[in-house]
Protein backbone atom coordinates (compact mmCIF):
# COMPACT_ATOMS: atom_id res chain seq x y z
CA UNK A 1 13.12 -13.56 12.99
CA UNK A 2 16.32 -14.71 10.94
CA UNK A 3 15.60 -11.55 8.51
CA UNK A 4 16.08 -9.08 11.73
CA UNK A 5 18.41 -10.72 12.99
CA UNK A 6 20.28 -10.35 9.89
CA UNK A 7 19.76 -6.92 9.63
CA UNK A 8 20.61 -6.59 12.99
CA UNK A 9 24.19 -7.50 12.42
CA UNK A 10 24.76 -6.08 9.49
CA UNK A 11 23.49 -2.83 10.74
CA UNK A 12 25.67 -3.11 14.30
CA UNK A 13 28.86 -5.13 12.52
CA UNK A 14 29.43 -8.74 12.82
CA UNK A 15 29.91 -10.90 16.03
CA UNK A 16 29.99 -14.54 16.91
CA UNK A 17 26.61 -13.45 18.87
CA UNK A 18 25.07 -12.88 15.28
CA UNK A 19 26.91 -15.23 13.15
CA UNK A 20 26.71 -18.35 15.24
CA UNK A 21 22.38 -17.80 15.60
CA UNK A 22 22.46 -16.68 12.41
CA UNK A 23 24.38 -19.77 10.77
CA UNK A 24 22.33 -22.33 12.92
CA UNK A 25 18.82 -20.21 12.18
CA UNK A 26 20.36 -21.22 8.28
CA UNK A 27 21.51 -24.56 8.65
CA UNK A 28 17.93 -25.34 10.39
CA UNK A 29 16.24 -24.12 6.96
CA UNK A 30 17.91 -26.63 4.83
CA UNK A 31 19.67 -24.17 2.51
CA UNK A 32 16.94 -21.66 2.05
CA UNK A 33 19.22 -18.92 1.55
CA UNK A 34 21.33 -20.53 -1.27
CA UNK A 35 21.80 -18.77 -4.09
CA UNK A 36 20.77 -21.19 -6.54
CA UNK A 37 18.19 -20.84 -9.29
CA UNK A 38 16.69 -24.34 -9.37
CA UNK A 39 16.16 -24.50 -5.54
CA UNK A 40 12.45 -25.16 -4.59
CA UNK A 41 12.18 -22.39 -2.56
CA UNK A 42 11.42 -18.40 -3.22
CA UNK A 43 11.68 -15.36 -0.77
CA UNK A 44 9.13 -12.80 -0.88
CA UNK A 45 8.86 -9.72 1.11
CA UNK A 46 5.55 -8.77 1.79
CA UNK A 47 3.79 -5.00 2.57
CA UNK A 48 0.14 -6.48 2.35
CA UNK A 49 -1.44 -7.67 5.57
CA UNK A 50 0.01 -11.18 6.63
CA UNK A 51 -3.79 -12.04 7.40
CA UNK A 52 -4.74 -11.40 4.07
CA UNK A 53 -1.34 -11.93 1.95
CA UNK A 54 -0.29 -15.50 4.02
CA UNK A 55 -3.23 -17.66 2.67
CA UNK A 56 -2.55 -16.67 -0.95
CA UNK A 57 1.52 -17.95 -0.82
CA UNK A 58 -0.11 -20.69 1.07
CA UNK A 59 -2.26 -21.61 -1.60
CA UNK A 60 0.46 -21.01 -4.44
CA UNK A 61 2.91 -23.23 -2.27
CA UNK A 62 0.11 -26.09 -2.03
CA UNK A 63 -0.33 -25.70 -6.02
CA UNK A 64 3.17 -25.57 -7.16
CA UNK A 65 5.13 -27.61 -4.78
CA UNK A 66 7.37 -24.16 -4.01
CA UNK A 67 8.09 -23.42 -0.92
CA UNK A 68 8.42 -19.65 0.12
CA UNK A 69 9.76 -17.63 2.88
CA UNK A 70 8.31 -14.53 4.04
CA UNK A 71 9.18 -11.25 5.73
CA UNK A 72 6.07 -9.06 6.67
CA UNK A 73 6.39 -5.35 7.43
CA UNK A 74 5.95 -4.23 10.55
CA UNK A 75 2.76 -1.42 10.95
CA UNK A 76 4.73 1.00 12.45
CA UNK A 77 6.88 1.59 9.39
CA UNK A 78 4.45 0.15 6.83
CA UNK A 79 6.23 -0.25 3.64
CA UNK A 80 9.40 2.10 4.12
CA UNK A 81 11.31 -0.67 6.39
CA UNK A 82 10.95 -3.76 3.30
CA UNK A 83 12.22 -0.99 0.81
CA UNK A 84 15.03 0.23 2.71
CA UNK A 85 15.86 -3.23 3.10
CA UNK A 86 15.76 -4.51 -0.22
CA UNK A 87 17.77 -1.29 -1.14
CA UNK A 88 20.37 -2.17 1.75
CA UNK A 89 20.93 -5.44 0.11
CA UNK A 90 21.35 -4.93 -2.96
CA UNK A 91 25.09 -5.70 -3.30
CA UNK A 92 23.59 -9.42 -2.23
CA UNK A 93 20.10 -9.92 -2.50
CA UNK A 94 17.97 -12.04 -0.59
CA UNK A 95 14.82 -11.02 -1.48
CA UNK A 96 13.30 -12.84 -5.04
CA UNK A 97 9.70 -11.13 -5.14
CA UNK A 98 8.54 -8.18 -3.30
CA UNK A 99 4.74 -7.79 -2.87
CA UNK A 100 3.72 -4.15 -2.00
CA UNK A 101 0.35 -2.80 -1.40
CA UNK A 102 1.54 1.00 -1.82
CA UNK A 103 3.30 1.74 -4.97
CA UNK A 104 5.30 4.85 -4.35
CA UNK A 105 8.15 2.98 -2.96
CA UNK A 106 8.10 0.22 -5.53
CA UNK A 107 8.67 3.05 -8.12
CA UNK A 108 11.33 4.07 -5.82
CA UNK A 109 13.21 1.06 -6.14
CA UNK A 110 12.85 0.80 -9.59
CA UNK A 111 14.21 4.30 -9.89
CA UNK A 112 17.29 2.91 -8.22
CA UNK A 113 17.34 0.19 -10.56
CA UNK A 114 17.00 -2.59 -8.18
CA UNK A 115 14.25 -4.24 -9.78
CA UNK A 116 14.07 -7.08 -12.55
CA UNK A 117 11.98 -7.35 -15.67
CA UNK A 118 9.69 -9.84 -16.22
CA UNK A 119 6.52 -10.42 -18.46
CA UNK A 120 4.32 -12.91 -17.23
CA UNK A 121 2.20 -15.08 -19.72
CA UNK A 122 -0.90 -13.33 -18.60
CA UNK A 123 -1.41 -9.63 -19.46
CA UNK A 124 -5.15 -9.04 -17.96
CA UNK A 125 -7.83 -6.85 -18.79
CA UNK A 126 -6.98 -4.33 -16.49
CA UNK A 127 -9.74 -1.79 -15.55
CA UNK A 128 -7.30 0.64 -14.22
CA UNK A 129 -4.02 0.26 -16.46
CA UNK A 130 -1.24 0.16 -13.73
CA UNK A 131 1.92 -1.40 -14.90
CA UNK A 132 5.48 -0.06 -15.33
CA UNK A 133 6.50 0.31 -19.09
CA UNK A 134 9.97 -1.34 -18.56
CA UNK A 135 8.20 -4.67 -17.17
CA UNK A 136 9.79 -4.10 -13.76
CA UNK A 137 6.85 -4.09 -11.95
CA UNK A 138 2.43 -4.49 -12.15
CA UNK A 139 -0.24 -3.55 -10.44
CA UNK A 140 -3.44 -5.98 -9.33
CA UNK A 141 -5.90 -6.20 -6.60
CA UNK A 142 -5.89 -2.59 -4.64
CA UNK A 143 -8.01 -0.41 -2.45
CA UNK A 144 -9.70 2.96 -3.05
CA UNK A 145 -9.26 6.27 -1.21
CA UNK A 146 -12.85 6.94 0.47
CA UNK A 147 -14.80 9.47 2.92
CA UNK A 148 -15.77 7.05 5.64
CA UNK A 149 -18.88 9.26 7.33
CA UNK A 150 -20.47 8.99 11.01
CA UNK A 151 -24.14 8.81 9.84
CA UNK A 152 -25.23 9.82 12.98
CA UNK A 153 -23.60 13.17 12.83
CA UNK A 154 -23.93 14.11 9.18
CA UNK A 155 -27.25 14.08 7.54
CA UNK A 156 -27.49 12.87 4.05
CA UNK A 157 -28.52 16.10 2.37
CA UNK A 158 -24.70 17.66 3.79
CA UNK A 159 -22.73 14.42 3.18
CA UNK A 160 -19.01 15.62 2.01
CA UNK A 161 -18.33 14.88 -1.63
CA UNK A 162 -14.58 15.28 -2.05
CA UNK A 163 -11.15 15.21 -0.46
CA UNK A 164 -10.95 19.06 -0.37
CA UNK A 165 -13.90 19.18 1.81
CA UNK A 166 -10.93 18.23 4.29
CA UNK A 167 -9.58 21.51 4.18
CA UNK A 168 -12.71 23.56 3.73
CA UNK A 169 -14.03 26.17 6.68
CA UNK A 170 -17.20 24.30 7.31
CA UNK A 171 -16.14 21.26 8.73
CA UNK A 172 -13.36 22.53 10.74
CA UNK A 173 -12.48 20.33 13.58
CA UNK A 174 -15.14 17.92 12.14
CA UNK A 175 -12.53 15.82 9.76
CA UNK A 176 -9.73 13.68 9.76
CA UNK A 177 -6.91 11.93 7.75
CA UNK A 178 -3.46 9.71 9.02
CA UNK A 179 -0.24 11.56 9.12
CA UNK A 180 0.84 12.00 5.16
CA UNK A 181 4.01 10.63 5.74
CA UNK A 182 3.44 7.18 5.44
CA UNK A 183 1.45 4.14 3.50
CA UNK A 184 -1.15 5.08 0.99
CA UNK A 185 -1.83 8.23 2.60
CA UNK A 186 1.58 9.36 1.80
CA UNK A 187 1.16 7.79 -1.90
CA UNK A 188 -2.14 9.93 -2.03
CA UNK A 189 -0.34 13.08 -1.25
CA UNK A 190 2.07 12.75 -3.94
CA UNK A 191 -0.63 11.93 -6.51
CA UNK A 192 -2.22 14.78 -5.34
CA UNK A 193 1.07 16.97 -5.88
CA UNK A 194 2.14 15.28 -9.18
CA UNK A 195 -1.91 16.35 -10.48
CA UNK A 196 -2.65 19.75 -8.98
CA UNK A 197 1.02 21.00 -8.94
CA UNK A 198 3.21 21.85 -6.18
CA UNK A 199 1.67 25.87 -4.90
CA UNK A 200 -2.12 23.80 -5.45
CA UNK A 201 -1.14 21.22 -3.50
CA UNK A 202 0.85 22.98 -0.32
CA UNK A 203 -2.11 25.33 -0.05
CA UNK A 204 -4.61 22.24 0.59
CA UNK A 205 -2.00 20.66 3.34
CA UNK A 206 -1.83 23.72 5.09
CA UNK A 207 -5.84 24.21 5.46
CA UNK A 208 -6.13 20.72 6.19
CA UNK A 209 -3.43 20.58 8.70
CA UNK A 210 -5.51 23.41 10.29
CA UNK A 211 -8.53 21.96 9.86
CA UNK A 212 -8.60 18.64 10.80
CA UNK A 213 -7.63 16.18 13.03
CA UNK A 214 -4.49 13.64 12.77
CA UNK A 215 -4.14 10.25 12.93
CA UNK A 216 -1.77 7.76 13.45
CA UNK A 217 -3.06 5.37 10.27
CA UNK A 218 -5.99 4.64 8.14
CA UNK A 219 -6.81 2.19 11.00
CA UNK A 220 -7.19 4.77 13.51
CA UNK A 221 -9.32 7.40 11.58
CA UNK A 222 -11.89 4.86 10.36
CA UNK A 223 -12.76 4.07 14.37
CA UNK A 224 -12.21 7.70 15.26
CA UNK A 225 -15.07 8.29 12.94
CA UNK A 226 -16.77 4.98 13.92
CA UNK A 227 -17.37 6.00 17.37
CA UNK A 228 -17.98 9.57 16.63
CA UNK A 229 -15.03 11.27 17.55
CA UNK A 230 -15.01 12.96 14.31
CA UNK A 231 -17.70 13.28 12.01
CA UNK A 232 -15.64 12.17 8.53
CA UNK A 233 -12.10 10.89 7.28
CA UNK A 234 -10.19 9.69 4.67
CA UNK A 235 -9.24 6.14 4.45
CA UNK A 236 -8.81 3.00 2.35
CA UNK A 237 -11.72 0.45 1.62
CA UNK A 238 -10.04 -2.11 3.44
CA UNK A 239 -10.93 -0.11 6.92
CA UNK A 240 -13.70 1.58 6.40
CA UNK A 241 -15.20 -1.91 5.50
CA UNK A 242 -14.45 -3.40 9.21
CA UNK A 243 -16.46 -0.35 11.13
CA UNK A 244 -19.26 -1.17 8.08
CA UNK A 245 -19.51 -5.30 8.83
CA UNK A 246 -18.92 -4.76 12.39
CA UNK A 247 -22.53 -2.25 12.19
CA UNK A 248 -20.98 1.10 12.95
CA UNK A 249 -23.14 3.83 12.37
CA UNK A 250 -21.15 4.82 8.57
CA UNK A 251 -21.23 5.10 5.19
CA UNK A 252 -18.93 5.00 2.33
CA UNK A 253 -18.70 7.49 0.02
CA UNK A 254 -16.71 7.67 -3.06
CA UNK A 255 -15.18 11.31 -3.04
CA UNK A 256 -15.03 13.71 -6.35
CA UNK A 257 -17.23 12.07 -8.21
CA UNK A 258 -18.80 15.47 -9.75
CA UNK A 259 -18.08 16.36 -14.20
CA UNK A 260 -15.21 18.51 -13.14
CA UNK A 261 -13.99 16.54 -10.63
CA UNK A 262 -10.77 14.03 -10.53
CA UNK A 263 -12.52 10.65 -9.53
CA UNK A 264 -11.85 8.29 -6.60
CA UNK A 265 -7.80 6.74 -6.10
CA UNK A 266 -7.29 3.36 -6.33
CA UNK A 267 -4.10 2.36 -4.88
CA UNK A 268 -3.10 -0.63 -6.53
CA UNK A 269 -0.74 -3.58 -5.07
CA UNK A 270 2.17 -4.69 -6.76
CA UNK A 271 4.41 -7.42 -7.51
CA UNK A 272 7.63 -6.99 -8.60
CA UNK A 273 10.97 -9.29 -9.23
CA UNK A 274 14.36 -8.34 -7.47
CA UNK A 275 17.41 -7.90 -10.10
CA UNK A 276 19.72 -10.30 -9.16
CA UNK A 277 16.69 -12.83 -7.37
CA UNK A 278 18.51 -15.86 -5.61
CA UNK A 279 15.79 -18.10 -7.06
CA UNK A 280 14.36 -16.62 -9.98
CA UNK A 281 13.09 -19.96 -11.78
CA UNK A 282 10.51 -20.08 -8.18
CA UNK A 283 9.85 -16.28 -8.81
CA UNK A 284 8.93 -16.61 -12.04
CA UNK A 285 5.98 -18.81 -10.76
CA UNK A 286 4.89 -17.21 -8.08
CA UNK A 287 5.30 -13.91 -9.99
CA UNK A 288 2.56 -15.87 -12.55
CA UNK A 289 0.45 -16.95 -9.84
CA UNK A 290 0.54 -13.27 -7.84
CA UNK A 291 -0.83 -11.92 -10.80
CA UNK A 292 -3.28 -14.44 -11.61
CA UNK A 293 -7.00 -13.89 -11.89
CA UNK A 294 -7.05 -16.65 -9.24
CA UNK A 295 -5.57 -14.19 -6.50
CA UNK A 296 -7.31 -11.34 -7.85
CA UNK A 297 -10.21 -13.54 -6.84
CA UNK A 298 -8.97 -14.85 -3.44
CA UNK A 299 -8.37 -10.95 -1.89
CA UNK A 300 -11.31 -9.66 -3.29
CA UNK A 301 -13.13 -12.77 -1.89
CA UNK A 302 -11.24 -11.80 1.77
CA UNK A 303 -11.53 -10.25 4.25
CA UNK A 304 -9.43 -7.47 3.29
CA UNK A 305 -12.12 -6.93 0.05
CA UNK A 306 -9.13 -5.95 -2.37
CA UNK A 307 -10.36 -4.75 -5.57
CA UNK A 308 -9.88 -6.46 -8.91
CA UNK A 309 -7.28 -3.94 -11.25
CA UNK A 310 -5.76 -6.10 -13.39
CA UNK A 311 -8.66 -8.71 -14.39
CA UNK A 312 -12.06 -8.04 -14.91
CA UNK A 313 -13.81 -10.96 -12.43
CA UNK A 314 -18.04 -11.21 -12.11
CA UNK A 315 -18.46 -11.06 -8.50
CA UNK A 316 -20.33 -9.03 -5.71
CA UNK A 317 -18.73 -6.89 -3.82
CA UNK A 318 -18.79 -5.01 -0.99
CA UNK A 319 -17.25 -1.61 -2.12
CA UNK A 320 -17.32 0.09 -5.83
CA UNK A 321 -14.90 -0.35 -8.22
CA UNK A 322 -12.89 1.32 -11.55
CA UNK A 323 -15.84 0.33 -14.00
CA UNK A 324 -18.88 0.97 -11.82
CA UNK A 325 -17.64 5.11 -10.43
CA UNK A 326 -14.88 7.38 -12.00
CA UNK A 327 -11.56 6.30 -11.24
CA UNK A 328 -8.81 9.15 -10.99
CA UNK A 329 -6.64 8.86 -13.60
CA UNK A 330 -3.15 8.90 -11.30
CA UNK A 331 0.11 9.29 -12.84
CA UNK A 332 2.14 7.36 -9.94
CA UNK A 333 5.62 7.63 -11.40
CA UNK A 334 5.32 11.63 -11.78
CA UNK A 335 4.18 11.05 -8.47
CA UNK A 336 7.41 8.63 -7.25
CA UNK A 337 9.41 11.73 -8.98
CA UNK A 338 8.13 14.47 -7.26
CA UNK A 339 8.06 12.72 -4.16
CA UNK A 340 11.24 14.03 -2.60
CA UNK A 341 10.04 17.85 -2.55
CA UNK A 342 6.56 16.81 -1.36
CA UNK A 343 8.33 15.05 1.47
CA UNK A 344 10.51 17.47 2.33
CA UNK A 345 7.02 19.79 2.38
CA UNK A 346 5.24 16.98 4.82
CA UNK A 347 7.82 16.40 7.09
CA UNK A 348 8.42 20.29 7.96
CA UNK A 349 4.59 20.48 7.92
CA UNK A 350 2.99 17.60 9.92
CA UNK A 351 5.85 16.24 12.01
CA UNK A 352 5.04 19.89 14.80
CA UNK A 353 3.77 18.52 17.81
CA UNK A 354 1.19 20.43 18.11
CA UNK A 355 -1.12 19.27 15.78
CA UNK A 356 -5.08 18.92 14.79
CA UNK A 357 -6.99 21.70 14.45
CA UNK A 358 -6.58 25.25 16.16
CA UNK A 359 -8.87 26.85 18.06
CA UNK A 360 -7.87 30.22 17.19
């Protein structure tokens, strides 16, 4: 509440109505805001689920004895809103550790140089190397891009193998994917442009924007297909395991998995410090304990089923991961760079009204 509010007034201009709230929201806290480097206290900004993401700073505050503060990101505007903030305030930074679970806008920020370096103690075994080379940010725990299929409406002998079956003239009407303007699915279309190239790449939005049906979020197409309203989709692990547990009629599958094919996407989370972090001593440990094996373990071990990317862990899970199928080899900052042009390409392309497939 006190972070909107904030941005509320600094957004509309300063008034008594925001400053007196505002100062007694503050004094409440004890200080939390204080820009000093041995207080007890750390803010984090947080992309990743508050059901999943809350119990792990819960745990780390239990463990270390530092307190943290915590502003989620609101569905709607999944991780755009935290970045925009965090670049808003960068003449005064409140923010000590942001925690993203789509990396295209942490890349952003660090293109605007608003992030830190740090090294932690621990470097991991990672099983998909994710980490920036100027130690401004790393990736851990993440989800995979999958076909989520209706079982009941696709035999096993025709299952679809790869995200370009999206766009392809035999399952017109049949498929679907979220708007790529947003969350992972955005991140995935700039992979996609950064590897095939930008002519590739437009041509496959164009059939699939034809072809298929859209989507608000990953959410919404794994229940579409759940319930049969479409026959496949793309999504992310972490939904397409909810319409699995809950015994929907589906099945994962782990797209291009073929010799000449690119492998699955994993998009990884990320943790990265702010430059100029009000509390850095208190984001230096929970930077360590973010990237622990310890909460690699907890969010694999969740509900959420986040899979391990930084440290290899012996457990059983519910969904493949980088050493047990082929893992696309994604080249996310190419992808961060390019992003502007593929944007510009999305927005003209998927924000028409009249969209999902045509009928002529």
């Amino acid at each position: 509440m006190i972070f909107d509010r904030w941005t509320r007034c600094r957004r509309n201009g300063w008034s008594w109505t925001c400053v007196i709230p505002l100062g007694g929201c503050l004094l409440a806290m004890g200080g939390c805001w204080r820009a000093d480097p041995q207080s007890p206290r750390v803010v984090v900004y947080v992309a990743l689920d508050r059901e999943f993401s809350e119990p792990v700073l819960q745990a780390f505050q239990e463990q270390s004895g530092v307190e943290f503060a915590a502003k989620y990101d609101i569905e709607a505007y999944k991780t755009v809103q935290l970045a925009n903030t965090i670049q808003a305030e960068r003449g005064r930074p409140r923010c000590d550790v942001f925690w993203n679970n789509e990396i295209l806008h942490t890349l952003r920020l660090e293109q605007l140089g608003l992030l830190d370096v740090y090294h932690p103690q621990s470097t991991g075994d990672a099983s998909v190397p994710c980490q920036s080379a100027a130690g401004t940010w790393y990736g851990m725990a993440g989800r995979a891009r999958v076909l989520l299929v209706n079982r009941q409406l696709v035999s096993e002998d025709s299952l679809p193998t790869s995200i370009e079956d999206l766009a392809a003239p035999q399952w017109r009407g049949k498929g679907g994917i979220a708007r790529p303007l947003f969350g992972t699915t955005a991140t995935h279309a700039a992979v996609l442009y950064a590897h095939w190239g930008e002519k590739r790449c437009q041509e496959f939005f164009r059939q699939l924007r034809e072809n298929t049906e859209l989507f608000a979020g990953n959410k919404q197409v794994a229940q579409a297909v759940a319930r049969g309203q479409i026959a496949f989709g793309v999504t992310d692990t972490d939904d397409a395991l909810i319409e699995l547990q809950s015994g929907g009629p589906v099945r994962i599958v782990y797209p291009d998995q073929g010799p000449d094919q690119m492998g699955t996407l994993f998009v990884p989370n990320t943790i990265a410090m702010i430059k100029g972090a009000p509390h850095r001593d208190a984001a230096c440990r929970l930077m360590e304990y973010l990237l622990s094996a310890a909460t690699e373990r907890q969010l694999a071990e969740g509900g959420s089923g986040q899979i391990p990317l930084r440290h290899r862990l012996e457990l059983q899970l519910p969904v493949e991961t980088p050493t047990t199928i082929k893992a696309m080899v994604a080249d996310f900052p190419k992808a961060a760079k390019v992003w502007p042009q593929a944007t510009a390409f999305l927005h003209e392309l998927f924000d028409r009204a009249d969209v999902g497939p045509t009928t002529n």
